[in-house]
PDB file of N, CA and C in Angstrom:
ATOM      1  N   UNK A   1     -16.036  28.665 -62.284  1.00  0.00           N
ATOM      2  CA  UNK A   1     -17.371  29.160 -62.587  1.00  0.00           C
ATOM      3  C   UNK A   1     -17.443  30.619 -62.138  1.00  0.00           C
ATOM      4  N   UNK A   2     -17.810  31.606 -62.846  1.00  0.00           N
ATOM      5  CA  UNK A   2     -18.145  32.870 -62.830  1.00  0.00           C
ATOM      6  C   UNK A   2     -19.303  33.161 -61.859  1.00  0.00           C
ATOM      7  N   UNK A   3     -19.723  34.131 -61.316  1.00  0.00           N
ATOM      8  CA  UNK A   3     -20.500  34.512 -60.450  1.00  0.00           C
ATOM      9  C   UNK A   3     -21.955  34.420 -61.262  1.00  0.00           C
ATOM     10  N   UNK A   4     -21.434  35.106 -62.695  1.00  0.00           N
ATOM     11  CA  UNK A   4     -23.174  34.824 -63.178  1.00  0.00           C
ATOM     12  C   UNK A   4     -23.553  33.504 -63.709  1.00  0.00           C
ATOM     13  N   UNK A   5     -22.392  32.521 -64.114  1.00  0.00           N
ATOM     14  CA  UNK A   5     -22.884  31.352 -64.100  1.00  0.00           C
ATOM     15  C   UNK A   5     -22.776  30.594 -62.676  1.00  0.00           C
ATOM     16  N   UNK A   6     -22.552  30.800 -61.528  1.00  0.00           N
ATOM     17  CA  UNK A   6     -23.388  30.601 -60.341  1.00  0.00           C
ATOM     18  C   UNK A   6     -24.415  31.176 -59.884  1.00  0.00           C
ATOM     19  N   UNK A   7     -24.839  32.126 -59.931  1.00  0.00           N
ATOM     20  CA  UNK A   7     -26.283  32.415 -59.957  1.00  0.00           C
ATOM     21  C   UNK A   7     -27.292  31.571 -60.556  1.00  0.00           C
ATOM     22  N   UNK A   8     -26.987  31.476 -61.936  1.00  0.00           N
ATOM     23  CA  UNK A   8     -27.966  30.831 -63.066  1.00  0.00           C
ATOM     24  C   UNK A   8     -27.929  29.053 -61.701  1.00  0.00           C
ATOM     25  N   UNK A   9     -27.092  28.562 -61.961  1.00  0.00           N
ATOM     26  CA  UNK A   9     -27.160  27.284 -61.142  1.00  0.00           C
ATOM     27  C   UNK A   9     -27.606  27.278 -60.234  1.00  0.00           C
ATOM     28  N   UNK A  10     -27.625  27.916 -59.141  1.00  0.00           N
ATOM     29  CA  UNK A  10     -28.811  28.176 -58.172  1.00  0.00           C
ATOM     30  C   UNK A  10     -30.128  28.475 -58.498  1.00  0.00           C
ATOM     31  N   UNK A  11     -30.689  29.655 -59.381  1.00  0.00           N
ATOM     32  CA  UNK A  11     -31.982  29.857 -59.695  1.00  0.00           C
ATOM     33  C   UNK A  11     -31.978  28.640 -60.525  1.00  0.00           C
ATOM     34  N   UNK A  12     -31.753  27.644 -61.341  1.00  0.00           N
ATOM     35  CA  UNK A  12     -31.976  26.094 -61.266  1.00  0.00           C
ATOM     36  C   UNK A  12     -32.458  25.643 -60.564  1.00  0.00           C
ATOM     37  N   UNK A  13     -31.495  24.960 -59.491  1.00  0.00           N
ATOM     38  CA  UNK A  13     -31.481  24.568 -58.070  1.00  0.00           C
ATOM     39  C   UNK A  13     -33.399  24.927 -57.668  1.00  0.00           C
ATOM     40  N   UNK A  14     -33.415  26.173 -57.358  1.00  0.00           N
ATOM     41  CA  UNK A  14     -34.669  26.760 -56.565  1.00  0.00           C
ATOM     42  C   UNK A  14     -35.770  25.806 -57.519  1.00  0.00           C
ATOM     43  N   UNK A  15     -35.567  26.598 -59.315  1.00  0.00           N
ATOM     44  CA  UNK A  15     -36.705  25.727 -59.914  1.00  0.00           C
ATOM     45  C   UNK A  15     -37.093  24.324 -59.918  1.00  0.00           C
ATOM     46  N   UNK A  16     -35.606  23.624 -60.008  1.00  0.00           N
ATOM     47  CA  UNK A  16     -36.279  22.053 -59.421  1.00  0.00           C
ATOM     48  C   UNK A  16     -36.891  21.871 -58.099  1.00  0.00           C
ATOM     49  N   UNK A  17     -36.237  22.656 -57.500  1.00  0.00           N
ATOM     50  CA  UNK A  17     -36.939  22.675 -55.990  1.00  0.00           C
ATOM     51  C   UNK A  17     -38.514  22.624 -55.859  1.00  0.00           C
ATOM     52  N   UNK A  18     -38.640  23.770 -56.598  1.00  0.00           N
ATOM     53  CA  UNK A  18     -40.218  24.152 -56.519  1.00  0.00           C
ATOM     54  C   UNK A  18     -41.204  23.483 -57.386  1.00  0.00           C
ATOM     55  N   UNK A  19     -40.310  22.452 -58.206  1.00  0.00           N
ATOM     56  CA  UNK A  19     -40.911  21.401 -59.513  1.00  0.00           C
ATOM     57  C   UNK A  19     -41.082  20.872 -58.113  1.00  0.00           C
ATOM     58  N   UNK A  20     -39.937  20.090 -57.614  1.00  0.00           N
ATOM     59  CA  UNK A  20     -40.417  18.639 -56.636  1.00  0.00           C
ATOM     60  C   UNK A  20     -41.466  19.245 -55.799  1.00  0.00           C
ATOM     61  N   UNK A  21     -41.421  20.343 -54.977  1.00  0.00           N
ATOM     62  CA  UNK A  21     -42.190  20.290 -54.293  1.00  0.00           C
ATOM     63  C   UNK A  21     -43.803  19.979 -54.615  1.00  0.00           C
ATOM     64  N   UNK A  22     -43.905  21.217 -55.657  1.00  0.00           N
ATOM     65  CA  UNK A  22     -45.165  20.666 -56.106  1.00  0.00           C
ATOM     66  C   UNK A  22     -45.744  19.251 -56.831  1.00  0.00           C
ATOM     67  N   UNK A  23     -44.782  18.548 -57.413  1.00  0.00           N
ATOM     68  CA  UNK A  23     -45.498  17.300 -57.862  1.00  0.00           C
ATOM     69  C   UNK A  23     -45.632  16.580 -56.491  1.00  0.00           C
ATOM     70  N   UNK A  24     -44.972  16.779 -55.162  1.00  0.00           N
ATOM     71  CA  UNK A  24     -45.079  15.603 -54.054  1.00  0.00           C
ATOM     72  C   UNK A  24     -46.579  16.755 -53.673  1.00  0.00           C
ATOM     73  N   UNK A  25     -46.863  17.790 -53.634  1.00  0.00           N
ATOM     74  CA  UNK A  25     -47.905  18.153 -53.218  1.00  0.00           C
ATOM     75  C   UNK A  25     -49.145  17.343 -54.076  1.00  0.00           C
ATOM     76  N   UNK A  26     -48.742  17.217 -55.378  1.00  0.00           N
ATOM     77  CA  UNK A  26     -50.018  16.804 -56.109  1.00  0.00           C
ATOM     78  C   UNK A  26     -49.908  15.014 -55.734  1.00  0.00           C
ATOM     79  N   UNK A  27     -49.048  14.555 -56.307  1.00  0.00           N
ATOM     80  CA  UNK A  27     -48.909  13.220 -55.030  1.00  0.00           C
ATOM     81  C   UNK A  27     -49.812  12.906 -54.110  1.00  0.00           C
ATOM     82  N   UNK A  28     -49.224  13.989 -53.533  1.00  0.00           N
ATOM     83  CA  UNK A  28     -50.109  13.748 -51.511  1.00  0.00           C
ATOM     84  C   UNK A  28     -51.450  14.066 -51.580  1.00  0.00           C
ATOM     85  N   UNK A  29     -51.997  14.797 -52.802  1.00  0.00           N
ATOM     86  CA  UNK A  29     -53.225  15.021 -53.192  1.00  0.00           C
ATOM     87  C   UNK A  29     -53.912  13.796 -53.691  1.00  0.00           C
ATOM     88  N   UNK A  30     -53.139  13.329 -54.565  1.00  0.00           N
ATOM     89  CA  UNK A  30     -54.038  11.785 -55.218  1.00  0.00           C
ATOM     90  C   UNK A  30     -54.070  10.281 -54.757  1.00  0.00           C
ATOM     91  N   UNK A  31     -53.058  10.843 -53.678  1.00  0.00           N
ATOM     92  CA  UNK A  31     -53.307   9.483 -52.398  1.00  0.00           C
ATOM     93  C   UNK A  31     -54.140   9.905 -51.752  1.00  0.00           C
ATOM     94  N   UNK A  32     -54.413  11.044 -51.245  1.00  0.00           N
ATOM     95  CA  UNK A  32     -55.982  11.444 -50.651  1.00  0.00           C
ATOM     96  C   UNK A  32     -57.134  11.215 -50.998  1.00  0.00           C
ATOM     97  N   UNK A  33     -56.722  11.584 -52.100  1.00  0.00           N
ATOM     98  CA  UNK A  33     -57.863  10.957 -53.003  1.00  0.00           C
ATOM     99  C   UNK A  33     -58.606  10.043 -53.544  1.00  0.00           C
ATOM    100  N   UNK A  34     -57.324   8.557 -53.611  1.00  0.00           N
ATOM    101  CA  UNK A  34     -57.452   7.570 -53.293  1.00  0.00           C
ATOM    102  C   UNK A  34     -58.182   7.027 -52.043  1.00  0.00           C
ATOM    103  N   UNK A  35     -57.602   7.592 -50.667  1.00  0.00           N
ATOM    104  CA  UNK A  35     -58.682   7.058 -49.995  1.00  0.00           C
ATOM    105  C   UNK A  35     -59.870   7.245 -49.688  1.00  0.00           C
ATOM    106  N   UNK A  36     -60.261   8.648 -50.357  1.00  0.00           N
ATOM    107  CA  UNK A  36     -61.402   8.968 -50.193  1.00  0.00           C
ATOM    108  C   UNK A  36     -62.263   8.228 -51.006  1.00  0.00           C
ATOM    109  N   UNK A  37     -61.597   7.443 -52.301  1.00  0.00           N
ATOM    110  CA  UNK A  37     -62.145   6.752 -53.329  1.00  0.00           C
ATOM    111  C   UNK A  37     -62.360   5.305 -52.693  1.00  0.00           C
ATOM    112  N   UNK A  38     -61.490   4.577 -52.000  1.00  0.00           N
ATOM    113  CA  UNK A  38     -61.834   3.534 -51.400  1.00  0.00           C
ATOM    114  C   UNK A  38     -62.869   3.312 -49.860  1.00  0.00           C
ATOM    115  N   UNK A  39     -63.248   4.625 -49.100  1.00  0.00           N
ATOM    116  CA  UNK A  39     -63.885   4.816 -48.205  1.00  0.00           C
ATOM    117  C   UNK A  39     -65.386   5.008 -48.899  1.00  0.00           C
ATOM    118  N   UNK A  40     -65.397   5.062 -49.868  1.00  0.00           N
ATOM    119  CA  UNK A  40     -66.801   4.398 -50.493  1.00  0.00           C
ATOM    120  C   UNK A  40     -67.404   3.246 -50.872  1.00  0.00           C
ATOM    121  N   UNK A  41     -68.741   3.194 -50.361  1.00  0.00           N
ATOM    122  CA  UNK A  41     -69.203   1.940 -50.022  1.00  0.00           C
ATOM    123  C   UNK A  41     -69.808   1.312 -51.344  1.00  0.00           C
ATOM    124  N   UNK A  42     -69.578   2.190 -52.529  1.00  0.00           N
ATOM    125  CA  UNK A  42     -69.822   1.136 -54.124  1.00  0.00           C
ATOM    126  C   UNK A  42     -69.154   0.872 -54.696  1.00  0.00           C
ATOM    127  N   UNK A  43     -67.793   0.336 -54.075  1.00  0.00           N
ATOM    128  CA  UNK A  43     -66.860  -0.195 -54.928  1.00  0.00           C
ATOM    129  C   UNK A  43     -66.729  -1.821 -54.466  1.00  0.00           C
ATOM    130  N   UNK A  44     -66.765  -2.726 -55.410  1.00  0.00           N
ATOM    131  CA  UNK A  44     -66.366  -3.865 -55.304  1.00  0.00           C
ATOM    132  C   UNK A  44     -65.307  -4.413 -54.888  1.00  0.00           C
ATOM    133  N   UNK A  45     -64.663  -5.384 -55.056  1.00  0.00           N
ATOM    134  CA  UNK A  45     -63.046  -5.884 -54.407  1.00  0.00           C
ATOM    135  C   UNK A  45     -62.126  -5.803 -55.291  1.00  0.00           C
ATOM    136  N   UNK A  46     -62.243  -5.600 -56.814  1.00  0.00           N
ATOM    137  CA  UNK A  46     -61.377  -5.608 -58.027  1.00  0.00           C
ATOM    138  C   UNK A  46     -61.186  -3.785 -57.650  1.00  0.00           C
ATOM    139  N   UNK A  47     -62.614  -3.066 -57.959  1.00  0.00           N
ATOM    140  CA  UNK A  47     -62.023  -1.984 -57.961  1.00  0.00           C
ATOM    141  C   UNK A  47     -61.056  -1.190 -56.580  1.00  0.00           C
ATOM    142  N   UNK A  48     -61.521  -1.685 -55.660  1.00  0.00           N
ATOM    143  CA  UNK A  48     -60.550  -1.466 -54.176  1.00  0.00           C
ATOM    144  C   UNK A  48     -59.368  -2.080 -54.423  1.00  0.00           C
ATOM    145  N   UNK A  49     -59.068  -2.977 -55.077  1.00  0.00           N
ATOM    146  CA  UNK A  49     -57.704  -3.926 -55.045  1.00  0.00           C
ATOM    147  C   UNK A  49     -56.973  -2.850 -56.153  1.00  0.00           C
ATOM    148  N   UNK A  50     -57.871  -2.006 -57.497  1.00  0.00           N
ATOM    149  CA  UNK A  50     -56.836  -1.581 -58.363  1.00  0.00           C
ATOM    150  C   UNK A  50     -56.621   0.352 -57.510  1.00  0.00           C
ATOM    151  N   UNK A  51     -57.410   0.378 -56.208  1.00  0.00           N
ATOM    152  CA  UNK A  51     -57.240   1.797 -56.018  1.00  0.00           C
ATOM    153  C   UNK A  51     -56.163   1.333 -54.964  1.00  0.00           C
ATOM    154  N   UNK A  52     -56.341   0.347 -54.155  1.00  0.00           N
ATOM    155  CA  UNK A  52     -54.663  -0.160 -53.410  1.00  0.00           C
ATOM    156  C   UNK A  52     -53.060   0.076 -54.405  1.00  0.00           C
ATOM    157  N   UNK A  53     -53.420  -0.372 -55.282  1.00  0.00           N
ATOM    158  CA  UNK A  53     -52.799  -0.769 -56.513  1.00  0.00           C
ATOM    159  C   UNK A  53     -51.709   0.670 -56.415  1.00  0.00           C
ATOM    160  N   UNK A  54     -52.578   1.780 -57.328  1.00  0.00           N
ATOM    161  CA  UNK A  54     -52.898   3.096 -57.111  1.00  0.00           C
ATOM    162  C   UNK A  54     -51.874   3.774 -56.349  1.00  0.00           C
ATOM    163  N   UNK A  55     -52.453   3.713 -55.006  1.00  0.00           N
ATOM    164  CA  UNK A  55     -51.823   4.347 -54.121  1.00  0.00           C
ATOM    165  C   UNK A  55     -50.810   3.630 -53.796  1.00  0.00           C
ATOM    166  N   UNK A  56     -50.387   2.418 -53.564  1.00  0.00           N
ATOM    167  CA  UNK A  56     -49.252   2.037 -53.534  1.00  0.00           C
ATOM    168  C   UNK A  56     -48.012   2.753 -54.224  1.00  0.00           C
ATOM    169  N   UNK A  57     -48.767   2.190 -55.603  1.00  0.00           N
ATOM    170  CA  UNK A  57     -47.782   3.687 -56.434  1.00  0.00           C
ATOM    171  C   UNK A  57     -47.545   4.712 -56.718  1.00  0.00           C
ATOM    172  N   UNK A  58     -48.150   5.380 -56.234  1.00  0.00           N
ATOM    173  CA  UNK A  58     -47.912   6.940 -55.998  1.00  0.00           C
ATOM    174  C   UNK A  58     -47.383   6.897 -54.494  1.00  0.00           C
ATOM    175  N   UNK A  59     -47.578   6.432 -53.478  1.00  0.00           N
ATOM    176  CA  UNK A  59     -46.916   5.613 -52.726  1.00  0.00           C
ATOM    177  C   UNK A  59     -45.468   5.647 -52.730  1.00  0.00           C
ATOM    178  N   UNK A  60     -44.881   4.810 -53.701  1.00  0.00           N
ATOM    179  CA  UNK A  60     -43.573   4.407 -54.215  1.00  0.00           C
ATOM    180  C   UNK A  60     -42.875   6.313 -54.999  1.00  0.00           C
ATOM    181  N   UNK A  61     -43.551   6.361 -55.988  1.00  0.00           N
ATOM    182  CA  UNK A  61     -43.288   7.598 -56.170  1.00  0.00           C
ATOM    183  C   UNK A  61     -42.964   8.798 -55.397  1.00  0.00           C
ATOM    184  N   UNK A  62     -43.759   8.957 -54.457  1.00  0.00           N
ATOM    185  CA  UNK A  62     -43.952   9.963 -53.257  1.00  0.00           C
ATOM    186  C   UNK A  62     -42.205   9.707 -52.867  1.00  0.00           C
ATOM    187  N   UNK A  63     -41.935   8.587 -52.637  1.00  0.00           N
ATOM    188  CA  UNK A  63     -40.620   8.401 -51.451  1.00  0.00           C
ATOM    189  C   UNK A  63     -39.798   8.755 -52.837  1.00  0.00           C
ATOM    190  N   UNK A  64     -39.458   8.188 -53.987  1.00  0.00           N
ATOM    191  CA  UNK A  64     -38.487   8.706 -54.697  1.00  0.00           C
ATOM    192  C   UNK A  64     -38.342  10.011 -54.967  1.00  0.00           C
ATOM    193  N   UNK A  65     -39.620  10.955 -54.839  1.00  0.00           N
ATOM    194  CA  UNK A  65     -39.921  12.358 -54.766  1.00  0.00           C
ATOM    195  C   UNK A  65     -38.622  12.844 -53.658  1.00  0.00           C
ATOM    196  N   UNK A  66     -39.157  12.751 -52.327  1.00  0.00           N
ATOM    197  CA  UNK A  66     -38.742  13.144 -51.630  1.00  0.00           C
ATOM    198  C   UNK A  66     -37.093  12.775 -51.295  1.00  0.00           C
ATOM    199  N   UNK A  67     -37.027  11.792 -52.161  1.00  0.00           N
ATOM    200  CA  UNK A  67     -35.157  11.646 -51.855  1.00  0.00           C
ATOM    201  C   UNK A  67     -34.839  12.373 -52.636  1.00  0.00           C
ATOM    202  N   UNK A  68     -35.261  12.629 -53.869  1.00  0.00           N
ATOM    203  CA  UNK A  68     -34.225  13.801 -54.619  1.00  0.00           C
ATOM    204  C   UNK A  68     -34.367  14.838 -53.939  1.00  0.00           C
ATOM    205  N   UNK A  69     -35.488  15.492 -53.460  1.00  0.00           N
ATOM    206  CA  UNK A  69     -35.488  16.769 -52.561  1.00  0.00           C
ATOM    207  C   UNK A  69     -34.275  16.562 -51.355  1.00  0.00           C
ATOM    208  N   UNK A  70     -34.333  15.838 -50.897  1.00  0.00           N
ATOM    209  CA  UNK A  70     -33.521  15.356 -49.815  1.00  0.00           C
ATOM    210  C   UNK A  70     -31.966  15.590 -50.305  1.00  0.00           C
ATOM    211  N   UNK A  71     -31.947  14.916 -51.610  1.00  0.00           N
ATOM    212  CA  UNK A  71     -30.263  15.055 -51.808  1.00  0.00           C
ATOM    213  C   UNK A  71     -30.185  16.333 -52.945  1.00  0.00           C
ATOM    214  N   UNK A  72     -31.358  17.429 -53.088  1.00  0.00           N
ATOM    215  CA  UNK A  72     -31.152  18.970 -53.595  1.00  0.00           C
ATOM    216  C   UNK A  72     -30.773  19.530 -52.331  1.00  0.00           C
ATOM    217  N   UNK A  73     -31.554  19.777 -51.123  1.00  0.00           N
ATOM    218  CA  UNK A  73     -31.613  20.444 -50.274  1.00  0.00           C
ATOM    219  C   UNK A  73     -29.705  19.958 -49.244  1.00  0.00           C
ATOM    220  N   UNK A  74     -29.480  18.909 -49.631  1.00  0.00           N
ATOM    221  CA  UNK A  74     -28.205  18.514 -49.448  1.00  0.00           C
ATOM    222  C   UNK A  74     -26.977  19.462 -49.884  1.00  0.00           C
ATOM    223  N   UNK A  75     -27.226  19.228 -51.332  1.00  0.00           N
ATOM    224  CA  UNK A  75     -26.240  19.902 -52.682  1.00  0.00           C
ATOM    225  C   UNK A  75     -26.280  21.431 -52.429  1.00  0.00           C
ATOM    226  N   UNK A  76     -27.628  21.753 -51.749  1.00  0.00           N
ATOM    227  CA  UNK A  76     -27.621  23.476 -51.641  1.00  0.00           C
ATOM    228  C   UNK A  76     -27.088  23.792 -50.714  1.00  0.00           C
ATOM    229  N   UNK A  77     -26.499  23.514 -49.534  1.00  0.00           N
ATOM    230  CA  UNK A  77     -25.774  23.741 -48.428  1.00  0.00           C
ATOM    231  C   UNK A  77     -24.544  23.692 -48.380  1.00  0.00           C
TER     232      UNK A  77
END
């Protein structure tokens, strides 16, 4: 690999970087959000059970987020 096609692969690298980061930011935003949605006192037990639901999965998401960051920030070293 040539120097300018290592460059290009790194400024990659950075852009997925800065993809993951921000979707786990928006993530960590709509699980917040979630609980701010279930810390209200007009929701019934269906709708609390589908905002559990919810955050569970974004939840689940969040951690698969952060392992690919985990094994970029790996690959970049």
């Amino acid at each position: 690999m040539n120097s300018h096609s290592l460059g290009l692969a790194q400024e990659m690298d950075v852009t997925e970087y800065e993809k993951l980061q921000r979707d786990i930011a928006g993530l960590k935003e709509s699980i917040r959000l979630d609980w701010l949605d279930l810390d209200s006192l007009s929701l019934d037990a269906k709708e609390r059970q589908g905002i559990r639901q919810s955050t569970d999965y974004l939840i689940q998401e969040l951690k698969g987020l952060l392992e690919r960051l985990e094994r970029l920030d790996s690959d970049r070293t």
